[in-house]
PDB file of N, CA and C in Angstrom:
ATOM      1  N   UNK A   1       0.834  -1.190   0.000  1.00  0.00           N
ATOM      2  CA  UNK A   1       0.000   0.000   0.000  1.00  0.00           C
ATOM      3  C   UNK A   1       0.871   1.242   0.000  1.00  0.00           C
ATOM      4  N   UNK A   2       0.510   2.262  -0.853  1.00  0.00           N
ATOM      5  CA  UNK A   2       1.215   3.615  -0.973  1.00  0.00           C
ATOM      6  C   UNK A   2       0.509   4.579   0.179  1.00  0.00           C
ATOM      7  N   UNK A   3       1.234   4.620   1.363  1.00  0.00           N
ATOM      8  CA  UNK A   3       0.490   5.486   2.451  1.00  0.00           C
ATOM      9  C   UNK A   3       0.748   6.883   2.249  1.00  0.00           C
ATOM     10  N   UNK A   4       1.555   6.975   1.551  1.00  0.00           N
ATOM     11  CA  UNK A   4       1.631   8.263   1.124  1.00  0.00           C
ATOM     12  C   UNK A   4       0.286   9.193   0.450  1.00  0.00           C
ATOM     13  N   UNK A   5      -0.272   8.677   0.112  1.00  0.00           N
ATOM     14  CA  UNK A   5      -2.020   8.666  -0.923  1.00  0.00           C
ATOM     15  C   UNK A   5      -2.685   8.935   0.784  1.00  0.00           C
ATOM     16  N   UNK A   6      -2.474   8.553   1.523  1.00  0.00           N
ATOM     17  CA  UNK A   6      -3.282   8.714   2.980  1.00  0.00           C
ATOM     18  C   UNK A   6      -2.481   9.638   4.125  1.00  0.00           C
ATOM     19  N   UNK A   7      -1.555   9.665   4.398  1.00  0.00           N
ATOM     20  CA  UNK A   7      -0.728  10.410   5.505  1.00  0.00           C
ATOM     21  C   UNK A   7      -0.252  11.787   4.958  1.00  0.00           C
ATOM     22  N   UNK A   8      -0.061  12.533   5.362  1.00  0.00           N
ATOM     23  CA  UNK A   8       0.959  13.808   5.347  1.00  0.00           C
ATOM     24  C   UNK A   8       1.254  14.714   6.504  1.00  0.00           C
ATOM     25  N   UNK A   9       2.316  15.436   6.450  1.00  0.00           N
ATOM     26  CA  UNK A   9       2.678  15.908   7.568  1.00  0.00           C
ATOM     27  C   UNK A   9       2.664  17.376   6.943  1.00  0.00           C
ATOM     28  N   UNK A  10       2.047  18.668   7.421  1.00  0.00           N
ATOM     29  CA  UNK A  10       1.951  20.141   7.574  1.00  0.00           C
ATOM     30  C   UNK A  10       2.343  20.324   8.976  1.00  0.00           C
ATOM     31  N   UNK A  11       3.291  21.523   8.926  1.00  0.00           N
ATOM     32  CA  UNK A  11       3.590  22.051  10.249  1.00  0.00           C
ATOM     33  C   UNK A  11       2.873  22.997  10.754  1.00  0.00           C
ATOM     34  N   UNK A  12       2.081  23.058  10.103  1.00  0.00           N
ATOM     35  CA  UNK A  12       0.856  23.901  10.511  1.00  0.00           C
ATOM     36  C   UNK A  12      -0.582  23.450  11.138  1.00  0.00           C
ATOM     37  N   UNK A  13      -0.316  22.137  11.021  1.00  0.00           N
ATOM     38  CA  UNK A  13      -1.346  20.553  12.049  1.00  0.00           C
ATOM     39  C   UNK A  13      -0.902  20.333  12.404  1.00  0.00           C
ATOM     40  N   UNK A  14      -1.379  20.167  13.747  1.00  0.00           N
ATOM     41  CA  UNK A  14      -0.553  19.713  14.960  1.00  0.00           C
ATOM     42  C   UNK A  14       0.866  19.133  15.613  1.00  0.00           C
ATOM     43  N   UNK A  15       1.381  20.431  14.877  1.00  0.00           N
ATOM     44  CA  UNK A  15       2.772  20.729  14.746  1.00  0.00           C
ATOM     45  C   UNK A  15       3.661  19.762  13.957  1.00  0.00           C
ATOM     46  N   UNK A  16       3.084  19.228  13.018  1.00  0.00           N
ATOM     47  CA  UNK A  16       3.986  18.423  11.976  1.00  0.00           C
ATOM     48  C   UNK A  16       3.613  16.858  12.268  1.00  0.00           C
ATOM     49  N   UNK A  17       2.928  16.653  13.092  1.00  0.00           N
ATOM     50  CA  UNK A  17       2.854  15.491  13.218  1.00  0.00           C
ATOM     51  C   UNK A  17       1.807  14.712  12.105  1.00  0.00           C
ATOM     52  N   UNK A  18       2.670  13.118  11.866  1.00  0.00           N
ATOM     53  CA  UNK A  18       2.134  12.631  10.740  1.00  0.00           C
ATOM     54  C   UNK A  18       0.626  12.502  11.042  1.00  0.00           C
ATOM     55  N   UNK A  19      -0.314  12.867   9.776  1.00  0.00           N
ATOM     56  CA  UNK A  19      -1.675  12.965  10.365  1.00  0.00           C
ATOM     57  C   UNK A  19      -2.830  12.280   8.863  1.00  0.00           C
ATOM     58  N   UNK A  20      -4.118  11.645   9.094  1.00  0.00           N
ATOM     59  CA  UNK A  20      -4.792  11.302   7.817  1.00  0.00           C
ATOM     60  C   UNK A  20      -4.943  12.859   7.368  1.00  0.00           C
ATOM     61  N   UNK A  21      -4.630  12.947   5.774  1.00  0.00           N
ATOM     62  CA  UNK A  21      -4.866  13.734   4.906  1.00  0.00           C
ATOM     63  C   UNK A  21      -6.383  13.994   5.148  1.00  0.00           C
ATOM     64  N   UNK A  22      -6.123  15.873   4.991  1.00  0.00           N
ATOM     65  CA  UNK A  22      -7.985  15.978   5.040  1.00  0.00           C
ATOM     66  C   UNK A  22      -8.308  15.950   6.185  1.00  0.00           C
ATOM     67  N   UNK A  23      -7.698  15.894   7.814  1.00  0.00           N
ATOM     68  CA  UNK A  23      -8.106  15.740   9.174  1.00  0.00           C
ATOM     69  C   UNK A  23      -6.994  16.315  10.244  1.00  0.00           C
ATOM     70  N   UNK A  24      -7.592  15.878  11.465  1.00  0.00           N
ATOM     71  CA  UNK A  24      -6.700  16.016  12.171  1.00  0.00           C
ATOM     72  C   UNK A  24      -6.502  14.790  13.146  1.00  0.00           C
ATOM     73  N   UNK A  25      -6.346  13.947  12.334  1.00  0.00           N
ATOM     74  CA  UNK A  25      -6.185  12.571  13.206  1.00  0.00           C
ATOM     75  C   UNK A  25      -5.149  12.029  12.814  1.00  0.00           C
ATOM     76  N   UNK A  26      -4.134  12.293  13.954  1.00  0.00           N
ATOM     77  CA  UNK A  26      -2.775  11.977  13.969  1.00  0.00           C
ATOM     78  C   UNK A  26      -2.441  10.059  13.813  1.00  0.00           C
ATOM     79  N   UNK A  27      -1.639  10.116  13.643  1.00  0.00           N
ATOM     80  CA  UNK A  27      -0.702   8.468  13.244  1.00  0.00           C
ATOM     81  C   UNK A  27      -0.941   8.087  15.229  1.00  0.00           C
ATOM     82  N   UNK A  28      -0.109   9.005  15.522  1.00  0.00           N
ATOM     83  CA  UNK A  28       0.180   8.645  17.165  1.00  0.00           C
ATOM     84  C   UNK A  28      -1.070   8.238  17.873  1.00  0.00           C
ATOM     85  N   UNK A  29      -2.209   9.329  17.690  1.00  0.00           N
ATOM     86  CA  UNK A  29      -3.313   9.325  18.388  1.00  0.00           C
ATOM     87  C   UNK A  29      -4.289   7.893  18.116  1.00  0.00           C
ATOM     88  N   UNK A  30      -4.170   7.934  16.760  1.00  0.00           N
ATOM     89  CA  UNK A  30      -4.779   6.324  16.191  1.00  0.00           C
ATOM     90  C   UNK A  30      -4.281   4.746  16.736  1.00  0.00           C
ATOM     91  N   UNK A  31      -3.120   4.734  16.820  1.00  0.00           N
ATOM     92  CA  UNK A  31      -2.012   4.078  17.228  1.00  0.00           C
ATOM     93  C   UNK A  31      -2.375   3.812  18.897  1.00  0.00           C
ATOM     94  N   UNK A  32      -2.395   4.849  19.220  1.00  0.00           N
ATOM     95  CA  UNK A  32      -2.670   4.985  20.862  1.00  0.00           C
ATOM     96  C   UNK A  32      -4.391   4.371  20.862  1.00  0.00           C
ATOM     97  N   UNK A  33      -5.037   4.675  20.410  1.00  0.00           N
ATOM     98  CA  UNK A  33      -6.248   3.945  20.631  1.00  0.00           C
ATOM     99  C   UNK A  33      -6.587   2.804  20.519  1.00  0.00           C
ATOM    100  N   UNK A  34      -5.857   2.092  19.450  1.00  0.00           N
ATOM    101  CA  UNK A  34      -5.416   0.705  19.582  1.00  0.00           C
ATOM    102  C   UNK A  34      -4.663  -0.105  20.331  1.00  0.00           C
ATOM    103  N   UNK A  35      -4.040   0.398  20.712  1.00  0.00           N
ATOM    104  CA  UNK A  35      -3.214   0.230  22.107  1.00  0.00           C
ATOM    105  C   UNK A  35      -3.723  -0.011  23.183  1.00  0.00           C
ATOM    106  N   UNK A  36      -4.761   0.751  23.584  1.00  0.00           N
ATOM    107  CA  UNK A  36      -6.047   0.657  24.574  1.00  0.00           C
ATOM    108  C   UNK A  36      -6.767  -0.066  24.455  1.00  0.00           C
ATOM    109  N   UNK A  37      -6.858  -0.710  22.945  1.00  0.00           N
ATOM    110  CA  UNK A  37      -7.692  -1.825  23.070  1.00  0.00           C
ATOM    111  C   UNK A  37      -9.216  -1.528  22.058  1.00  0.00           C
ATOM    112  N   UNK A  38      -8.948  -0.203  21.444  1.00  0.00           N
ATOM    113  CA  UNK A  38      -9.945   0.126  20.335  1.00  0.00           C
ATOM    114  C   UNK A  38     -10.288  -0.697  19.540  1.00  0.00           C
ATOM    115  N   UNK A  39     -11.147  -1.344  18.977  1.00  0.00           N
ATOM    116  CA  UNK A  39     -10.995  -2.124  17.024  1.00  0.00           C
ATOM    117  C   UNK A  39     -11.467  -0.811  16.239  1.00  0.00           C
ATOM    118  N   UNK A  40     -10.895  -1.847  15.562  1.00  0.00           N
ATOM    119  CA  UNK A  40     -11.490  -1.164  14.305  1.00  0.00           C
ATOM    120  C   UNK A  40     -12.777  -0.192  13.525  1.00  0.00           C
ATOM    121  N   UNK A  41     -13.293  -1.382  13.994  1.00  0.00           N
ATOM    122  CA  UNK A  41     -14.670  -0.454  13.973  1.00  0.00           C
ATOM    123  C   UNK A  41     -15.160   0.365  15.018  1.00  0.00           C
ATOM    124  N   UNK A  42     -14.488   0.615  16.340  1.00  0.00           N
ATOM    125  CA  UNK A  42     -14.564   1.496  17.161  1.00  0.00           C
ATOM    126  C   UNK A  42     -14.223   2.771  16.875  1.00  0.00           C
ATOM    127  N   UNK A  43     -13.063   2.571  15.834  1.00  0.00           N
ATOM    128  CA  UNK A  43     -12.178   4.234  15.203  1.00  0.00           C
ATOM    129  C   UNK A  43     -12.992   4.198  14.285  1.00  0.00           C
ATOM    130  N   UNK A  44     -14.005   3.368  13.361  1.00  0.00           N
ATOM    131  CA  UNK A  44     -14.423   4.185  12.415  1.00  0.00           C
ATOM    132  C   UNK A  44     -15.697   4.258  13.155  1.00  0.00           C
ATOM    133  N   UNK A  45     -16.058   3.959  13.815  1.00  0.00           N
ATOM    134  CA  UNK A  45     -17.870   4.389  14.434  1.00  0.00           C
ATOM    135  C   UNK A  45     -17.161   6.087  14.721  1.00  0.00           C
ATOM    136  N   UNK A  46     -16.224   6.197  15.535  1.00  0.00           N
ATOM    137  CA  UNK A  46     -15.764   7.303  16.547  1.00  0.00           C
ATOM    138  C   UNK A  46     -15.451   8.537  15.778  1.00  0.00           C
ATOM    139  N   UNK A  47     -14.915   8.070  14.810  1.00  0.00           N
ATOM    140  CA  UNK A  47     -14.261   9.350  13.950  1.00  0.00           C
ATOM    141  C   UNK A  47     -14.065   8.697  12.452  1.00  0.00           C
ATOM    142  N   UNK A  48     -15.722   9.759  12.065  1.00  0.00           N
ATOM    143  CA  UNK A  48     -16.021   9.563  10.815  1.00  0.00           C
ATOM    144  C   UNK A  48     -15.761   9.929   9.533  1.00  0.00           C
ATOM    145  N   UNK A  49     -14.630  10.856   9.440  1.00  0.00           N
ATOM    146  CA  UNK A  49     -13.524  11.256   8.443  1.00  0.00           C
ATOM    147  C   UNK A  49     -12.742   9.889   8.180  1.00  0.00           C
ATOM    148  N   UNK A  50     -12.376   9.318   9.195  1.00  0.00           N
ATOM    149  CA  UNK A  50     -11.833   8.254   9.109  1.00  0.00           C
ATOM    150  C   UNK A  50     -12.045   6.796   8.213  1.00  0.00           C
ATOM    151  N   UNK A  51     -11.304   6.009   7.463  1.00  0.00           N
ATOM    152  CA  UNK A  51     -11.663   4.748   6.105  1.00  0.00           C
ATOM    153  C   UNK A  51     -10.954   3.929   7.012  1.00  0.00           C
ATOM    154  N   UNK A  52     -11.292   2.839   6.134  1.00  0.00           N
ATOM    155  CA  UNK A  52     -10.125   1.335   6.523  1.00  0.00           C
ATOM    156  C   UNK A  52      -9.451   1.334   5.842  1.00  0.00           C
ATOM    157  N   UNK A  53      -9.606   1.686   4.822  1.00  0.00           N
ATOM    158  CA  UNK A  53      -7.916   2.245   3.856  1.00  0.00           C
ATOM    159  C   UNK A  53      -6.978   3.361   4.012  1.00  0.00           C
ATOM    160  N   UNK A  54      -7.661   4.326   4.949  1.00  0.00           N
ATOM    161  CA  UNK A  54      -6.642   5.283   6.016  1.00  0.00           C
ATOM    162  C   UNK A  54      -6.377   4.476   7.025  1.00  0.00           C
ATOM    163  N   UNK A  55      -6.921   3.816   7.814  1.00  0.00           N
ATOM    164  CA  UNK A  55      -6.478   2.668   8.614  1.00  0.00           C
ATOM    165  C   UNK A  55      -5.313   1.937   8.234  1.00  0.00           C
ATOM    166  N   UNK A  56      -5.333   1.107   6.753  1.00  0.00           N
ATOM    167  CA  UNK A  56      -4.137   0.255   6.899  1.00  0.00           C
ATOM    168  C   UNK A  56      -3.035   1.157   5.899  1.00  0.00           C
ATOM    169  N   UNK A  57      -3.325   2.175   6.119  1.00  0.00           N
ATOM    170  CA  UNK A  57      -2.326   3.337   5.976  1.00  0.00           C
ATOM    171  C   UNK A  57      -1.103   3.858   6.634  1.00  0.00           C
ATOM    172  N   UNK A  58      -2.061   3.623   8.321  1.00  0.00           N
ATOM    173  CA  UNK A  58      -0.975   3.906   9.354  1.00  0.00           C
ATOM    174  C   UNK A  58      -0.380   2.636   9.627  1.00  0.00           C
ATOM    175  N   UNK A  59      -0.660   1.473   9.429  1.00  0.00           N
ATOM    176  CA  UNK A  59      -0.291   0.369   9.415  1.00  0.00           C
ATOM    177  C   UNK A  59       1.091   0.187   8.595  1.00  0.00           C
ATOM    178  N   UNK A  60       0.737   1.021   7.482  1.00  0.00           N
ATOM    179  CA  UNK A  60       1.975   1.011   6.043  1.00  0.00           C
ATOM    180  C   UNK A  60       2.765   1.597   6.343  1.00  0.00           C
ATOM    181  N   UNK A  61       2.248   2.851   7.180  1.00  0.00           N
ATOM    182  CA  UNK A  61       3.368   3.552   7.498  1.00  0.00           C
ATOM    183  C   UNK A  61       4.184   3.318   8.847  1.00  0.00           C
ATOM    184  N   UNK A  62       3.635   2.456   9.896  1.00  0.00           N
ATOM    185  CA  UNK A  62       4.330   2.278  11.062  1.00  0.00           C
ATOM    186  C   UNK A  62       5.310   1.608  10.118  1.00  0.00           C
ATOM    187  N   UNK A  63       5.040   0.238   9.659  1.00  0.00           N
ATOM    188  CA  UNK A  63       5.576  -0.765   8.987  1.00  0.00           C
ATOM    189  C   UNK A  63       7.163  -0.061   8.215  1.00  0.00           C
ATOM    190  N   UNK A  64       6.861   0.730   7.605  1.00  0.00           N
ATOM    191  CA  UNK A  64       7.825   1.485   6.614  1.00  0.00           C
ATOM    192  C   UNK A  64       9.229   2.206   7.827  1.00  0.00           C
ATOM    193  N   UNK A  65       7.926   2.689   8.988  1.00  0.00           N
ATOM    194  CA  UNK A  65       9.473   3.078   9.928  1.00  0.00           C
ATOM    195  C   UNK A  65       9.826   2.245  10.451  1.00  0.00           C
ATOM    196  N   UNK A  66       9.711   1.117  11.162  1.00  0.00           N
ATOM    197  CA  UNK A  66      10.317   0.080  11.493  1.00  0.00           C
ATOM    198  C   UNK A  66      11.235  -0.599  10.456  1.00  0.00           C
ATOM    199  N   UNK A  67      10.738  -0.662   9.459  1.00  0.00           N
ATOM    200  CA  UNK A  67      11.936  -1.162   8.510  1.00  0.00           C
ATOM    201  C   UNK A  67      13.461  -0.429   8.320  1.00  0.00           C
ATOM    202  N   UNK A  68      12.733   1.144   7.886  1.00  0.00           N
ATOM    203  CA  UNK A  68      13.456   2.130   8.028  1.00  0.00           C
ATOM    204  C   UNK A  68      14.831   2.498   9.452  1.00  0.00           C
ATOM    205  N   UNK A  69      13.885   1.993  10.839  1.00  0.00           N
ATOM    206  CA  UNK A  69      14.584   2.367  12.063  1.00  0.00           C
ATOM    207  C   UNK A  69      14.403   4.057  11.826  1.00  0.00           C
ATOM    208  N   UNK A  70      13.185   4.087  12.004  1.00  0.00           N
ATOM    209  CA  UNK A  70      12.644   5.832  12.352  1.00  0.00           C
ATOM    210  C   UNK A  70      12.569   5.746  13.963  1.00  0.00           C
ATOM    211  N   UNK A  71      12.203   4.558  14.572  1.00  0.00           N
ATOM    212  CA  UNK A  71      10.863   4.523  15.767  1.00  0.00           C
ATOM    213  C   UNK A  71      12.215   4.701  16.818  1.00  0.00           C
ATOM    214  N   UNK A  72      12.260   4.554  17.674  1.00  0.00           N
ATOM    215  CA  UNK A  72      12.640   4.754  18.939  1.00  0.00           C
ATOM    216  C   UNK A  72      13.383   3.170  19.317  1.00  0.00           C
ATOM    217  N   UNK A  73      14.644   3.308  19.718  1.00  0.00           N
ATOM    218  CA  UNK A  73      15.279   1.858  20.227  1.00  0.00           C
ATOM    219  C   UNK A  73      14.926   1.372  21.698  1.00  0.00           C
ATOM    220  N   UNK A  74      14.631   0.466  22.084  1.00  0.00           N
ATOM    221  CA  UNK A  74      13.717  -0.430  23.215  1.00  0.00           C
ATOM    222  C   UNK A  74      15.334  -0.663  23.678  1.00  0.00           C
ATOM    223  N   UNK A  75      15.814   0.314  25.056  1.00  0.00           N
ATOM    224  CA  UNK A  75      16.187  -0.314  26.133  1.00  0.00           C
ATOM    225  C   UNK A  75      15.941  -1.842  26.168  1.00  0.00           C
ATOM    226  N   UNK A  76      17.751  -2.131  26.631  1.00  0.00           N
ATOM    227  CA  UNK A  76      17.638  -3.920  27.104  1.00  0.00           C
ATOM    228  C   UNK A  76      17.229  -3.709  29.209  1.00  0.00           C
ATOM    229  N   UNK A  77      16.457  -4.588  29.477  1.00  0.00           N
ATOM    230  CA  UNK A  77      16.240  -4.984  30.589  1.00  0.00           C
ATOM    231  C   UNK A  77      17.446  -4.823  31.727  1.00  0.00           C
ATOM    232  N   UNK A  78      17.446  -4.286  32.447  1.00  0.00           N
ATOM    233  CA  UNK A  78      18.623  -4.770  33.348  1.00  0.00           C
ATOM    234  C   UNK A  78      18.082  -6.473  34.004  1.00  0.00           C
ATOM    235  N   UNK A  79      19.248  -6.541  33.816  1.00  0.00           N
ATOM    236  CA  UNK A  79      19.473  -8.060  34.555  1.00  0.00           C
ATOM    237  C   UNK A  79      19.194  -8.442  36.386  1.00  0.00           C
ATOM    238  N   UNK A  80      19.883  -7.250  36.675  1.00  0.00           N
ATOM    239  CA  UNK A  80      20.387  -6.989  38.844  1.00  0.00           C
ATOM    240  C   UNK A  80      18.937  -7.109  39.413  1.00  0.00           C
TER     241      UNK A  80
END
């Protein structure tokens, strides 16, 4: 999937953060609701700007930074 067709970043929305085109519903904020335990159809009942093809958008695009190594490195455990 080309998430690019779905995401963009203006620094003039919420301060640059990656967000669905056409909204203000950030990558992070979406991400975070799933995290909590949202489905799917909870983000699209909730926020109706919102597709399932902007959905597996942010999916494309987490995917793309992890490949990349955009995201943040996970501390090893201490052992003691």
């Amino acid at each position: 999937m080309n998430w690019n067709a779905y995401i963009t970043s203006d620094p003039t929305i919420l301060l640059g953060k990656p967000t669905i085109k056409g909204t203000r519903l950030s990558v992070e904020l979406l991400i975070g609701r799933l995290a909590d335990g949202w489905t799917e159809q909870m983000l699209l009942e909730n926020y109706p700007t919102l597709t399932s093809e902007s959905l597996r958008a942010v999916f494309a695009y987490i995917q793309d930074c992890l490949k990349d190594s955009m995201m943040y490195e996970i501390p090893a455990k201490s052992l003691a």
